[in-house]
Protein backbone atom coordinates (compact mmCIF):
# COMPACT_ATOMS: atom_id res chain seq x y z
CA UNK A 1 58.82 -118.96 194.95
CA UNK A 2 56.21 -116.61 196.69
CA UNK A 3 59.11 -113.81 196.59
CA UNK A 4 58.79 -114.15 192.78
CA UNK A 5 55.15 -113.82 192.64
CA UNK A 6 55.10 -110.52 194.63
CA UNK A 7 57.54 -109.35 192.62
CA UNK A 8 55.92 -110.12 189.31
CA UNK A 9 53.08 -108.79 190.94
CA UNK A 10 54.51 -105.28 191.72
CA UNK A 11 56.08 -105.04 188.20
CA UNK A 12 52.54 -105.24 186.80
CA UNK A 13 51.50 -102.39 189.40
CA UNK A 14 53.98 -100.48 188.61
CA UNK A 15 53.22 -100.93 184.64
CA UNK A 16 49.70 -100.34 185.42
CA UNK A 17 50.80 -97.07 187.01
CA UNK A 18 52.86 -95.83 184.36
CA UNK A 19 50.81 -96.74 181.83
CA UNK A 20 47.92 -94.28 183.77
CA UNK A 21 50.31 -91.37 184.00
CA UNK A 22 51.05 -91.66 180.06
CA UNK A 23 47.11 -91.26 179.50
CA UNK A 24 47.04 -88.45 181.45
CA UNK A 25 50.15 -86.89 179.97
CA UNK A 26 48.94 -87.58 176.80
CA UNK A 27 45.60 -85.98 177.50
CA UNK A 28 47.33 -82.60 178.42
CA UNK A 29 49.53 -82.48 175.55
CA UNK A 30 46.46 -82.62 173.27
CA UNK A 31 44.83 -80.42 175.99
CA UNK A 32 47.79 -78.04 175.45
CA UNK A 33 47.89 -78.35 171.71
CA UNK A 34 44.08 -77.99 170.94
CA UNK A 35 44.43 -74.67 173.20
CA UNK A 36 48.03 -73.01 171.01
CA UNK A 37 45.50 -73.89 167.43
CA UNK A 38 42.85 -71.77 168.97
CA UNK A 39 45.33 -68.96 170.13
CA UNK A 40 46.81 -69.41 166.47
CA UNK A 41 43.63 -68.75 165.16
CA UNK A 42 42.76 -65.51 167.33
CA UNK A 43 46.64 -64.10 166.35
């Protein structure tokens, strides 16, 4: 039993971890997007 509760337990890390590195990735795609409108805008 306690072997399934670590595991369960790491699952929900590792969720928790992917879950952060989509909100960052997500953040510097709109990062990257808001900055090719602007260099739209100067060409």
């Amino acid at each position: 039993m306690a072997q399934t509760t670590s595991f369960k337990a790491e699952v929900r890390g590792e969720i928790k971890e992917n879950k952060e590195e989509i909100k960052i990735f997500k953040e510097e795609i709109k990062a990257e997007i808001k900055e090719s409108k602007e260099e739209i805008k100067k060409f």
